[in-house]
Protein backbone atom coordinates (compact mmCIF):
# COMPACT_ATOMS: atom_id res chain seq x y z
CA UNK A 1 -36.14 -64.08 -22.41
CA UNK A 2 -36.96 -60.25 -22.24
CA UNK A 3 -34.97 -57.88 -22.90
CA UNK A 4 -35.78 -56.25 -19.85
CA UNK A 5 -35.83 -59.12 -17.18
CA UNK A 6 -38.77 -58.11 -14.10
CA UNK A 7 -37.00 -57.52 -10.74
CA UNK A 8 -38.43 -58.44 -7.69
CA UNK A 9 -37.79 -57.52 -3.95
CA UNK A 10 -39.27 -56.69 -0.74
CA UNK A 11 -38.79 -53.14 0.49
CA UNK A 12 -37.28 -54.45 3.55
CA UNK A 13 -34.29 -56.01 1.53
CA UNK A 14 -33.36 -52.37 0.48
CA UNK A 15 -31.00 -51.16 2.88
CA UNK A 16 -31.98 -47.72 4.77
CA UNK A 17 -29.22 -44.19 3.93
CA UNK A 18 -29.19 -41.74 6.13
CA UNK A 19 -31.13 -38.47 4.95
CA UNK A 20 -31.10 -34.91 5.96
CA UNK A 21 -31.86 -34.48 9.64
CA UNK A 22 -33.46 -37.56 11.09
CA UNK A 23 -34.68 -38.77 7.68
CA UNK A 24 -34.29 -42.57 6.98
CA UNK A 25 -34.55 -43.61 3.50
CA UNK A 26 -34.19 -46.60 0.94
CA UNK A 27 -33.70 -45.79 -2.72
CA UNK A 28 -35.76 -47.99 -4.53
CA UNK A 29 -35.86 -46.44 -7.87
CA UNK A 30 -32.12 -46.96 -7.88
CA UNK A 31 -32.24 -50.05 -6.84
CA UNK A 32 -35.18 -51.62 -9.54
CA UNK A 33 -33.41 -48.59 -11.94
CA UNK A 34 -37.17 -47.39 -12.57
CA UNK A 35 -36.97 -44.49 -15.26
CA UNK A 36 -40.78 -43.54 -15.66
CA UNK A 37 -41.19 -42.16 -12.45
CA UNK A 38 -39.97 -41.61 -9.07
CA UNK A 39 -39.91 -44.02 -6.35
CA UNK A 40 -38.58 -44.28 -2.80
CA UNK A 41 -39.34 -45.91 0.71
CA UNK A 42 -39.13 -43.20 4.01
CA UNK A 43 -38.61 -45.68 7.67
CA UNK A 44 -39.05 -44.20 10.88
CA UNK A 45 -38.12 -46.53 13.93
CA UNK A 46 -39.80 -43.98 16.02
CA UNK A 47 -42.60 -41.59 16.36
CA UNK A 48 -41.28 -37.83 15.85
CA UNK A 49 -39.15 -39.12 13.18
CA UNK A 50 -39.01 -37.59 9.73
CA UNK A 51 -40.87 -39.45 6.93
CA UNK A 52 -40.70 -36.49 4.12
CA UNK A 53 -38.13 -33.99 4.38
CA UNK A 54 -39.71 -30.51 4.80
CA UNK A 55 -39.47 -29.22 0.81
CA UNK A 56 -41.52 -28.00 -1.69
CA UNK A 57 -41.04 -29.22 -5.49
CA UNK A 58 -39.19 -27.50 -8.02
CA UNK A 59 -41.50 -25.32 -10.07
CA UNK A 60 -39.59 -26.09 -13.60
CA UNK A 61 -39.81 -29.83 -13.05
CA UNK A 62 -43.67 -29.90 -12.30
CA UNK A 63 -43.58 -32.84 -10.12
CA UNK A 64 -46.37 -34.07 -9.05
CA UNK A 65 -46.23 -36.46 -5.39
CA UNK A 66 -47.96 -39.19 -4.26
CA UNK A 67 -47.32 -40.87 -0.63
CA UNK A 68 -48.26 -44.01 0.47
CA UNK A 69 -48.38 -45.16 4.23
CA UNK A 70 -47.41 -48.64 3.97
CA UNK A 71 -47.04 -49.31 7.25
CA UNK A 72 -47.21 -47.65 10.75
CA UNK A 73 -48.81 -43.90 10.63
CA UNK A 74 -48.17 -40.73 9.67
CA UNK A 75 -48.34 -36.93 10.32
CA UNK A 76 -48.47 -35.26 7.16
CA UNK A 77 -48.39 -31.47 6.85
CA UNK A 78 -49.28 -29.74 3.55
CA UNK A 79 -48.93 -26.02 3.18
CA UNK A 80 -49.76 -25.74 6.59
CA UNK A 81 -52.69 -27.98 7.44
CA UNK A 82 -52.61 -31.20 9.15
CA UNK A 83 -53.62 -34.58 7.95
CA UNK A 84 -53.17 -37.75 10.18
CA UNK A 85 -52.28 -40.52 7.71
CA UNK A 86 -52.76 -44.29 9.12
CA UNK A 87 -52.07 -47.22 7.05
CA UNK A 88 -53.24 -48.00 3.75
CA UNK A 89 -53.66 -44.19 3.13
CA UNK A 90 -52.65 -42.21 0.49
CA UNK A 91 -51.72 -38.70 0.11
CA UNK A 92 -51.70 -37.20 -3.26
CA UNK A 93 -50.07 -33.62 -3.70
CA UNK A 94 -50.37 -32.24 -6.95
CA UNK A 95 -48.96 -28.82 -6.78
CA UNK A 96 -45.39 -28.60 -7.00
CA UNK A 97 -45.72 -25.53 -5.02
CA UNK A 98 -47.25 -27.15 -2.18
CA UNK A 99 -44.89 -27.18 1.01
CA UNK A 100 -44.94 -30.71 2.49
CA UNK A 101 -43.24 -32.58 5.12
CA UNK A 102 -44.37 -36.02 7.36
CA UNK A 103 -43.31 -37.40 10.51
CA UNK A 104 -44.14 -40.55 12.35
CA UNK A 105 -46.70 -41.04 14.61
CA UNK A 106 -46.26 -44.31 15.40
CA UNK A 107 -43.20 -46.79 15.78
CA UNK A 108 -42.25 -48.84 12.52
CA UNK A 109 -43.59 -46.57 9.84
CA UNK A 110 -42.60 -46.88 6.42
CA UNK A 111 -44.23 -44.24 3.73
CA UNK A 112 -43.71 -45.10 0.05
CA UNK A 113 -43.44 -41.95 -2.39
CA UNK A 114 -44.12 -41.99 -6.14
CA UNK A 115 -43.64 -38.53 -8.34
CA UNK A 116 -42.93 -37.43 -11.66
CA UNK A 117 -44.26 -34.68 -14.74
CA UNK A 118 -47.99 -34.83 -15.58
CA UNK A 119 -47.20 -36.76 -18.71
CA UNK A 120 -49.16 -40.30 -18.04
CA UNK A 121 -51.88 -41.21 -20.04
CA UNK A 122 -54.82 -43.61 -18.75
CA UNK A 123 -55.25 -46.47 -20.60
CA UNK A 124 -58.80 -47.04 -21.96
CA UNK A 125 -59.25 -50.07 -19.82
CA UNK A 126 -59.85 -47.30 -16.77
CA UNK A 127 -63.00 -46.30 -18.69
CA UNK A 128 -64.00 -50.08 -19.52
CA UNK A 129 -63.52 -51.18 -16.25
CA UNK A 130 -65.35 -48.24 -14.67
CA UNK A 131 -68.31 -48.48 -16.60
CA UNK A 132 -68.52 -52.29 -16.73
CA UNK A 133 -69.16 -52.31 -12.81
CA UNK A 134 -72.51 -49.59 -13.22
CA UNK A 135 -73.32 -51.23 -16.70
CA UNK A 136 -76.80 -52.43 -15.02
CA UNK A 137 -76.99 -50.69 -11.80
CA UNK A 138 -76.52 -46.91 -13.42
CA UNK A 139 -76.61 -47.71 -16.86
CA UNK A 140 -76.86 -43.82 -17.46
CA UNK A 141 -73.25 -43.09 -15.53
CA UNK A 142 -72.03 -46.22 -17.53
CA UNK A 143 -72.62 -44.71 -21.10
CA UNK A 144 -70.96 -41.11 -19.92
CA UNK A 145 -68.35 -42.76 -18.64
CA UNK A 146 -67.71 -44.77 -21.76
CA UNK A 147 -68.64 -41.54 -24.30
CA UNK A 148 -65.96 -39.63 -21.61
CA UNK A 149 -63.25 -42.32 -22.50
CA UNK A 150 -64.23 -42.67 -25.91
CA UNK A 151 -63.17 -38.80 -26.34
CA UNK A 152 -59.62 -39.57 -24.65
CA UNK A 153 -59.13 -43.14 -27.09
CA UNK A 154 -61.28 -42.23 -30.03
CA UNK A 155 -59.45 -45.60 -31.36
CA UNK A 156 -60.34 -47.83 -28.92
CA UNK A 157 -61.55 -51.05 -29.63
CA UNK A 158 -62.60 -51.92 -26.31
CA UNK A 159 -64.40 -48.61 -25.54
CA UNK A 160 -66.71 -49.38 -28.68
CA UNK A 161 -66.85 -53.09 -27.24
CA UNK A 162 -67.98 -51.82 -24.29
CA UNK A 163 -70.47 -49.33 -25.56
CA UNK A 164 -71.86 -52.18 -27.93
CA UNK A 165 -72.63 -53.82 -24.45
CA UNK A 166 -73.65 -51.29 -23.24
CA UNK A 167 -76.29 -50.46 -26.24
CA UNK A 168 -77.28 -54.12 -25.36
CA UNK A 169 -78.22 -54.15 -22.34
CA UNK A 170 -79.69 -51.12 -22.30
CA UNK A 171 -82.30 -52.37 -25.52
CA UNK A 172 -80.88 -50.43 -28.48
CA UNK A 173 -79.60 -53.06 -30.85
CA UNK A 174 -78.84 -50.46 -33.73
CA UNK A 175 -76.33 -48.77 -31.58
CA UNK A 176 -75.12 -52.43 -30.30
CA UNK A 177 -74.50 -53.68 -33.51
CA UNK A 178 -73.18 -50.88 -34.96
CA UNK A 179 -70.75 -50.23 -32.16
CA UNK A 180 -69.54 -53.90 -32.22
CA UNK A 181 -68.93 -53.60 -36.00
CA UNK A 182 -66.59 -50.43 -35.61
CA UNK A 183 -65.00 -52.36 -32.61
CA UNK A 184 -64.23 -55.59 -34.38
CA UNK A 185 -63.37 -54.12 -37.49
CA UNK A 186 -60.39 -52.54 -35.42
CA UNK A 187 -59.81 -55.68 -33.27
CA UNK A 188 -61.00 -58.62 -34.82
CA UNK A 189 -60.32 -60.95 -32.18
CA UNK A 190 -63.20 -59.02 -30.42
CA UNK A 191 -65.21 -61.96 -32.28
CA UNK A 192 -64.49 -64.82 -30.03
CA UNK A 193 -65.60 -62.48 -26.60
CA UNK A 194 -68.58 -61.40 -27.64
CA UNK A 195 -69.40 -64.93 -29.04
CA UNK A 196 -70.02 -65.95 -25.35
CA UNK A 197 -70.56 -62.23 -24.10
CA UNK A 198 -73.84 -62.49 -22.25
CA UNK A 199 -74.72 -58.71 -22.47
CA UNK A 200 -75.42 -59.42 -26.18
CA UNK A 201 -78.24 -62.09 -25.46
CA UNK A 202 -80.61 -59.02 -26.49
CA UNK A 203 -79.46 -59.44 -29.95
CA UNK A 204 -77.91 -62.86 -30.42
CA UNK A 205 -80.43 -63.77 -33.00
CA UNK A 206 -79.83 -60.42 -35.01
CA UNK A 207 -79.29 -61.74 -38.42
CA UNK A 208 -76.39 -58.67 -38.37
CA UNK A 209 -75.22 -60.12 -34.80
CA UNK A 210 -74.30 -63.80 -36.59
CA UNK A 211 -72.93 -62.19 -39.18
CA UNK A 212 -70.62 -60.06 -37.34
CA UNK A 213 -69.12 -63.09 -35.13
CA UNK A 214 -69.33 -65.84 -38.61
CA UNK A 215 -72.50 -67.61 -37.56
CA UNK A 216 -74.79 -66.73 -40.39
């Protein structure tokens, strides 16, 4: 078992605490006891309601925001300006500084907010993934994207994976093979997927190709 157990419940479980002013909210990061970032749900039973407290971050702690209507809609405004927020939207305010507050505009709204420091890093698979859907359509976008990630993870096995595809498909079997090499040598189990990979059928027969996956 892990050490960690998952924990899993709907928002709607979480009971609702009265906030400052009209403000309705349920602390989910208590609740889960989430420690990477912050989390919390904002319910309105009305429109006119409040949704986000009128505030602006605190400079020293550099939080960045992110909102979420999850339901309902919402009025958000940001340092002034206006933006009507309808479900499925997100609002993303990066500037501590950045005076913010929401109300409802509709009955049953419930806004989700996320913030914390600028600290994350993006996994390489954002890169992969990225690239992977424009490998054939926009091969060009598709190798900047993975030369962009390689930069961020210049140990990345799958970036080199991908760029060995990439190489492939695009007709440049010296760069595929060499970038599968470097990739495998750091991730040997890289073998068995590009075995039945299908953007190496360029240079399956490459005498350096069998060798690589044990087929010589």
């Amino acid at each position: 078992m892990a050490a960690k157990p998952p924990r899993v419940i709907n928002v709607d479980e979480v009971e609702a605490l009265s906030g400052p002013g009209t403000l309705m909210w349920k602390p989910i990061r208590f609740t889960l006891g989430v420690r990477a970032f912050g989390c919390n749900a904002y319910v309105a039973d009305r429109p006119g309601r409040e949704l986000i407290e009128p505030h602006s971050e605190n400079p020293a702690l550099a939080h960045e925001e992110l909102y979420y209507v999850a339901r309902g809609r919402a009025s958000f405004t940001i340092d002034g300006e206006q933006y009507d927020a309808g479900e499925g939207t997100y609002v993303f305010v990066p500037d501590p500084a950045s005076h913010r507050a929401a109300v409802a505009a509709e009955p049953d709204t419930l806004v989700l907010s996320f913030g914390g420091p600028p600290t994350f890093e993006p996994s390489a698979w954002e890169w992969t993934f990225r690239a992977a859907a424009l490998a054939r359509s926009d091969p060009a976008a598709a190798r900047q994207i993975l030369e962009e990630g390689l930069a961020a993870h210049p140990e990345s096995p799958s970036i080199r994976y991908q760029l060995a595809c990439q190489s492939a498909i695009d007709g440049d079997s010296d760069a595929a093979l060499e970038r599968l090499a470097e990739a495998v040598e750091l991730e040997p189990g890289l073998v068995d997927s590009a075995r039945g990979d299908g953007d190496f059928d360029s240079v399956r027969q490459e005498p350096d190709f069998l060798r690589l996956i044990g087929d010589d």
